[in-house]
C-alpha atoms as a PDB file:
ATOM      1  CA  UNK A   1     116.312  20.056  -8.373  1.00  0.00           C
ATOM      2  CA  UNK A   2     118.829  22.104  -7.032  1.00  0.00           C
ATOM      3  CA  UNK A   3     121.327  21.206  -4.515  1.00  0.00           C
ATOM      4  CA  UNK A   4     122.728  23.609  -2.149  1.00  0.00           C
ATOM      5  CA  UNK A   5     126.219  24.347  -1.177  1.00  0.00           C
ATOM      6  CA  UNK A   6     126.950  24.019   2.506  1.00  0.00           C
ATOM      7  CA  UNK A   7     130.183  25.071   2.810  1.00  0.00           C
ATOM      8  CA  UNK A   8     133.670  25.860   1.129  1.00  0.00           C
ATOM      9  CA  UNK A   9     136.955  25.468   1.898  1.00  0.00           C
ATOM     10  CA  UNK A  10     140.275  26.678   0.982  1.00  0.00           C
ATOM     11  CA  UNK A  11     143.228  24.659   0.918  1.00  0.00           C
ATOM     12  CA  UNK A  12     147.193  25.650   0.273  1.00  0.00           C
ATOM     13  CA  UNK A  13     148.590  22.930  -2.277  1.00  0.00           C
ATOM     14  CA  UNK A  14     147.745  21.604  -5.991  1.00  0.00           C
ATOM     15  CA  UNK A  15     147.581  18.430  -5.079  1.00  0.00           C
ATOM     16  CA  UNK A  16     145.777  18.242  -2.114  1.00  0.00           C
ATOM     17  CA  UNK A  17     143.119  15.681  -1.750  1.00  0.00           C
ATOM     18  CA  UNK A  18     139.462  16.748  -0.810  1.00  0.00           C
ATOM     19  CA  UNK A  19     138.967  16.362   2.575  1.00  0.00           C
ATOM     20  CA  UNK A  20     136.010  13.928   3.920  1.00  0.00           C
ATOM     21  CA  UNK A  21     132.254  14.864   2.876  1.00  0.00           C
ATOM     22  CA  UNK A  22     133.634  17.560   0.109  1.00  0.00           C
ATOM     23  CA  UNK A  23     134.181  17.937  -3.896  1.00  0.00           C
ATOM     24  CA  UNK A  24     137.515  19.544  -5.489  1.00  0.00           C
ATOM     25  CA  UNK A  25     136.109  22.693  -7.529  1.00  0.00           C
ATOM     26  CA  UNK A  26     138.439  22.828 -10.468  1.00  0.00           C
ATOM     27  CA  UNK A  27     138.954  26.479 -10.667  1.00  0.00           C
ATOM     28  CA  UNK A  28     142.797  28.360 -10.198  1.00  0.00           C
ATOM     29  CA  UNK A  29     142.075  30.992  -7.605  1.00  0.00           C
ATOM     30  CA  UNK A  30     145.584  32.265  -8.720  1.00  0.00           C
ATOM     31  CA  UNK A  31     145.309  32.329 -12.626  1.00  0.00           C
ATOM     32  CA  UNK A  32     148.788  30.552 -12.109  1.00  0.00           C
ATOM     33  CA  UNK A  33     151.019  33.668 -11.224  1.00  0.00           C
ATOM     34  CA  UNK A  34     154.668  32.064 -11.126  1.00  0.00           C
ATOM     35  CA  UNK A  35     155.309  33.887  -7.674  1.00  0.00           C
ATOM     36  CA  UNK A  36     152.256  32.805  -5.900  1.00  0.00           C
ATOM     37  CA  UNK A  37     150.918  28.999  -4.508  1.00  0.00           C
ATOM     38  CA  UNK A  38     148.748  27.292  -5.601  1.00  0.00           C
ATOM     39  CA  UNK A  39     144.813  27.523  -3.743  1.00  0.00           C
ATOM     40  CA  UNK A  40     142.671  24.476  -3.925  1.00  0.00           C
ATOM     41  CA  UNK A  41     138.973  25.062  -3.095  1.00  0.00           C
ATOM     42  CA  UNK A  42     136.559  22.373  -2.057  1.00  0.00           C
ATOM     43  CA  UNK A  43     132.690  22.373  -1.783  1.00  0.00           C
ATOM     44  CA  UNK A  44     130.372  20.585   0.147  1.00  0.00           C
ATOM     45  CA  UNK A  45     126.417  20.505  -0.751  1.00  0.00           C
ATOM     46  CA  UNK A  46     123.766  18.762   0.772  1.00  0.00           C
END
């Protein structure tokens, strides 16, 4: 059974914690340019 994804978020910071209800996606949205922070995304499913 698949379960769907509900919503994502996008959050400034490496180490920034999930926040309540959602899963840290371990994927770097920046490919870890030297100039650029780092982007956390999040998912929530149902």
């Amino acid at each position: 059974m698949t379960v769907a994804i509900t919503d994502l978020k996008v959050i400034k910071g490496e180490y920034t914690e999930a926040p309540q209800g959602f899963q840290k996606i371990p994927v770097d949205l920046n490919m870890r340019r030297w100039w650029q922070i780092y982007l956390a995304l999040f998912q929530k499913r149902k």
